[in-house]
N, C-alpha and C. Protein backbone atom coordinates (compact mmCIF):
# COMPACT_ATOMS: atom_id res chain seq x y z
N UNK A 1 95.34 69.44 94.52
CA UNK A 1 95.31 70.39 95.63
C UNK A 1 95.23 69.62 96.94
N UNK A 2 95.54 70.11 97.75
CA UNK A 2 96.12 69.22 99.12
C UNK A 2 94.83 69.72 100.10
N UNK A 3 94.42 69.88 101.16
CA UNK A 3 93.57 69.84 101.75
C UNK A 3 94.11 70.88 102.95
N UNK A 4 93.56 71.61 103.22
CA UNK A 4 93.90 72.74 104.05
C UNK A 4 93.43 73.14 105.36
N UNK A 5 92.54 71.48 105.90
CA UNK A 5 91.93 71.40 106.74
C UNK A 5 92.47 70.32 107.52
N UNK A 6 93.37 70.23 108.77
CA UNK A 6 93.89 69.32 108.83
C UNK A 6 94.70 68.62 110.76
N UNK A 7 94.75 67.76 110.79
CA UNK A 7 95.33 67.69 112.48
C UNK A 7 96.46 66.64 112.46
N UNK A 8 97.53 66.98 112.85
CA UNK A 8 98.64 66.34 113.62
C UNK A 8 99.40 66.40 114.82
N UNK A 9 100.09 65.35 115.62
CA UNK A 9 100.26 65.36 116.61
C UNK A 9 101.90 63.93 116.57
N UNK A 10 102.25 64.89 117.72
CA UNK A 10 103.94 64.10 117.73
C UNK A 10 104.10 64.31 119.39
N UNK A 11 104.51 63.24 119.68
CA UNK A 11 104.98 62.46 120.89
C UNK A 11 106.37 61.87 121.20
N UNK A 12 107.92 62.74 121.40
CA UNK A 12 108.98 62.64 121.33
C UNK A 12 109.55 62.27 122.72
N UNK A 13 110.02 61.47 122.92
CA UNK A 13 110.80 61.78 124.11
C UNK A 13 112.53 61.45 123.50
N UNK A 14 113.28 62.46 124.32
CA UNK A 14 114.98 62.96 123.61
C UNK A 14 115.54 63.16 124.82
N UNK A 15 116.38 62.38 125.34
CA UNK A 15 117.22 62.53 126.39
C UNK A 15 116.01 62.46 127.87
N UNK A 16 116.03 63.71 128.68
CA UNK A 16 115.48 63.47 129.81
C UNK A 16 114.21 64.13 129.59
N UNK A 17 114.17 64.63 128.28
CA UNK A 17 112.56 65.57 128.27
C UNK A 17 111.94 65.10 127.33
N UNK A 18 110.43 65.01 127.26
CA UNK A 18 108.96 64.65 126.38
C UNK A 18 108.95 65.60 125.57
N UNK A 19 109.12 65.71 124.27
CA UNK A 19 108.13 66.70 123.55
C UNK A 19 106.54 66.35 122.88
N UNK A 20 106.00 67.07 123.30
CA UNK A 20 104.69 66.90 122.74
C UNK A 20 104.01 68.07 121.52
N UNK A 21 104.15 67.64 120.65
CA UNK A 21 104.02 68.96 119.33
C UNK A 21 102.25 68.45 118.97
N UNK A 22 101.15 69.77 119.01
CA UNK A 22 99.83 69.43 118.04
C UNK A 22 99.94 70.53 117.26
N UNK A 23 99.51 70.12 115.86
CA UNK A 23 99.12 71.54 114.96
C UNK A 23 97.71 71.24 114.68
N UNK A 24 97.11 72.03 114.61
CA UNK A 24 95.60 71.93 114.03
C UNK A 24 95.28 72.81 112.53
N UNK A 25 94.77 72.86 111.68
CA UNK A 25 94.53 73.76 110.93
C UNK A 25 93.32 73.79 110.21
N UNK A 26 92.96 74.94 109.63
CA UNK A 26 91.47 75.12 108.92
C UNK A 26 91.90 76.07 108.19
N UNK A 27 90.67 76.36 107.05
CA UNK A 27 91.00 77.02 105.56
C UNK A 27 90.64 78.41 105.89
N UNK A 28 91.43 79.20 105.34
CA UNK A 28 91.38 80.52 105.80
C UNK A 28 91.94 81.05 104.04
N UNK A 29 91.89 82.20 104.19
CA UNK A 29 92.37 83.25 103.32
C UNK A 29 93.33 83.67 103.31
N UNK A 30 94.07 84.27 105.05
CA UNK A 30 94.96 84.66 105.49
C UNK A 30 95.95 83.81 105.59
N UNK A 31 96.76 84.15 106.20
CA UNK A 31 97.79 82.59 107.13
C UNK A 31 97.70 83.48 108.57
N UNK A 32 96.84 82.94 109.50
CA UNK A 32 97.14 83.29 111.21
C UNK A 32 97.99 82.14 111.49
N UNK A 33 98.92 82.33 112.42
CA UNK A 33 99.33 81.46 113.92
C UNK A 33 99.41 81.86 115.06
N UNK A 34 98.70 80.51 115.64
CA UNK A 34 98.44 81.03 117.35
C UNK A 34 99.48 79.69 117.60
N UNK A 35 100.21 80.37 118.01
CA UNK A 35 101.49 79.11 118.66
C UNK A 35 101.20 79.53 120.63
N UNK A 36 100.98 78.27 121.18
CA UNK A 36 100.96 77.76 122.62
C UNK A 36 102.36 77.41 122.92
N UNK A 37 103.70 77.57 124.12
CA UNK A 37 104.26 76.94 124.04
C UNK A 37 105.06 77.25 125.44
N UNK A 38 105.43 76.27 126.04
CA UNK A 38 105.53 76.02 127.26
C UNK A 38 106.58 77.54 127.99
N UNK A 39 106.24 78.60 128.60
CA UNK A 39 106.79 79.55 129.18
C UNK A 39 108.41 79.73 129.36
N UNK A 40 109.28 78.64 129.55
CA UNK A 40 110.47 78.55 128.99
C UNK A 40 111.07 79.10 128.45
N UNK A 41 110.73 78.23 126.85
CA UNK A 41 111.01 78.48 125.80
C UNK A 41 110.18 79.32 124.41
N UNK A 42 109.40 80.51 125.64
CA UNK A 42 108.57 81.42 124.90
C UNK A 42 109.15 82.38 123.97
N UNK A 43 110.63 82.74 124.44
CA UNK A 43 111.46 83.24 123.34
C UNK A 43 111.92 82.41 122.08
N UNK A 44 111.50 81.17 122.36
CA UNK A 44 111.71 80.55 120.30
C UNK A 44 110.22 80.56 119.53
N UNK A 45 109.06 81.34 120.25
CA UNK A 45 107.88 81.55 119.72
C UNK A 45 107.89 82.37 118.02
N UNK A 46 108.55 82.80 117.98
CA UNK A 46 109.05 84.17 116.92
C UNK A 46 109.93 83.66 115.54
N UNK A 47 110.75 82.38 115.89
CA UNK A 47 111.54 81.58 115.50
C UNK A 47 110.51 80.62 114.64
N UNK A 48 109.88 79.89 115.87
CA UNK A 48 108.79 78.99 115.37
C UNK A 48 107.69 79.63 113.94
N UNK A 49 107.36 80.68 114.16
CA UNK A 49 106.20 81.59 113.52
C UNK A 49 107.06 81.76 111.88
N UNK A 50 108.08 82.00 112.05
CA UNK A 50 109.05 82.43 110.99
C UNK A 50 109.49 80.84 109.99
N UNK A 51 109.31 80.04 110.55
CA UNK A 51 109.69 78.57 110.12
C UNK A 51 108.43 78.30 109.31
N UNK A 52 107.58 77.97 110.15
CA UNK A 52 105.92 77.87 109.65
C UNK A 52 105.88 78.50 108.63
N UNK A 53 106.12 79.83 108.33
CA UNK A 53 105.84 80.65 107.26
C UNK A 53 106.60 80.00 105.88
N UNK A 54 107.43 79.25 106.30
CA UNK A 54 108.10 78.96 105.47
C UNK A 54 106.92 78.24 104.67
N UNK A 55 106.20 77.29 104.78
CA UNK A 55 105.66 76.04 104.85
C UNK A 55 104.17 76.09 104.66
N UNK A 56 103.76 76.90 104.85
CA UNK A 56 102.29 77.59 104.91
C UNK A 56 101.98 79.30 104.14
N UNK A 57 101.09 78.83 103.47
CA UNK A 57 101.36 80.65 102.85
C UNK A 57 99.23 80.90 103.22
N UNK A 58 98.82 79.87 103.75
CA UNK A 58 97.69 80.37 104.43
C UNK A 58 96.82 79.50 104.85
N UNK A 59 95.83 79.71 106.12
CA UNK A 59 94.41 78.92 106.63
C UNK A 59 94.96 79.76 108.26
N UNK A 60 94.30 79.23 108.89
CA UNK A 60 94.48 79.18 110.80
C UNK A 60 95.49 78.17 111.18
N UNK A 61 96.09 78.59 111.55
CA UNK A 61 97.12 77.23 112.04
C UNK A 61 97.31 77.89 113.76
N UNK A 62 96.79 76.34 114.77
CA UNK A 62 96.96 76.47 115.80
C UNK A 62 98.01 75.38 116.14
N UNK A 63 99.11 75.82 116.84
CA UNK A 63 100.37 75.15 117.14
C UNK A 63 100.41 75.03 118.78
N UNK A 64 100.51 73.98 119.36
CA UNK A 64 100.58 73.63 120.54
C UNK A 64 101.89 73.03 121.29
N UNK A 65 103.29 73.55 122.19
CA UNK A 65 104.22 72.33 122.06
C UNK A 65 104.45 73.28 123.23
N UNK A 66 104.36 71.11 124.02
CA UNK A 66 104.53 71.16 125.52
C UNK A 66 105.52 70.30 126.07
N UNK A 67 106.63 70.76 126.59
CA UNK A 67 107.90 70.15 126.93
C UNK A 67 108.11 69.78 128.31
N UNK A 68 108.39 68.48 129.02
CA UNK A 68 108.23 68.13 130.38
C UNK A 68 109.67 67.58 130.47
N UNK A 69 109.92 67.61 131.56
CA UNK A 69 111.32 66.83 132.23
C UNK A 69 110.69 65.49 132.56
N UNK A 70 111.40 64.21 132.03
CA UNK A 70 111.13 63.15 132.83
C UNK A 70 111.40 62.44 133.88
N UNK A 71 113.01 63.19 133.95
CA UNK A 71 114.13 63.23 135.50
C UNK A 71 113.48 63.67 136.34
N UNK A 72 112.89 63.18 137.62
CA UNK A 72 112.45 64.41 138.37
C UNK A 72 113.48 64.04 139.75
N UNK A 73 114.86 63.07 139.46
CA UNK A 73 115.59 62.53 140.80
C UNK A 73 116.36 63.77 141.58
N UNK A 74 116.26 65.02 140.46
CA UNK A 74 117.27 66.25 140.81
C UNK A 74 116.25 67.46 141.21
N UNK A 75 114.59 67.09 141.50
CA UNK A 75 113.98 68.31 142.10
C UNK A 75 113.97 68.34 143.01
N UNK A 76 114.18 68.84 144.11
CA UNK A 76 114.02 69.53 145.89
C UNK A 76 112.91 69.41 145.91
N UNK A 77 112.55 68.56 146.94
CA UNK A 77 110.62 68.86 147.54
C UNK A 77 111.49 70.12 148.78
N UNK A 78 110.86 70.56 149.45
CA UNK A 78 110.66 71.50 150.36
C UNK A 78 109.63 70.76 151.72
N UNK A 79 110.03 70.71 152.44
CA UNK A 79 109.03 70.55 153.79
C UNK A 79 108.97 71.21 154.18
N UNK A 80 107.30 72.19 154.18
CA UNK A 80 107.44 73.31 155.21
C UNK A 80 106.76 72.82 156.49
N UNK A 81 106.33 71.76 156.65
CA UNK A 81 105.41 71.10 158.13
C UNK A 81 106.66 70.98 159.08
């Protein structure tokens, strides 16, 4: 039996953006997910939840994934002074 209590963490960088993925998990009865994930790409939240399920049939699973641009040569500052 595998252990159902558990923490990982991934640190990607792919072209011009960082991904940063944490899952956390603890033993449960149920299967919950609380997926965090950067406002964006809040419409693949549903996607994500449906994958997991694949993979998990139960505990708490907290999912965290935070995506940054590392280009920043193409943002506009603004001067309002």
């Amino acid at each position: 039996m595998r252990s159902m209590t558990g923490y990982g963490r991934l640190t990607k960088n792919i072209g011009d953006y960082s991904y940063n993925v944490e899952i956390k998990s603890l033993n449960s009865k149920n299967l919950n997910i609380n997926t965090s994930i950067s406002p964006l790409f809040s419409p693949l939240e549903l996607h994500i939840q449906n994958l997991v399920k694949k993979y998990f049939k139960r505990g708490n699973l907290r999912i965290s994934i935070d995506i940054k641009l590392l280009k920043t040569d193409d943002i506009i500052d603004v001067d309002l002074g």
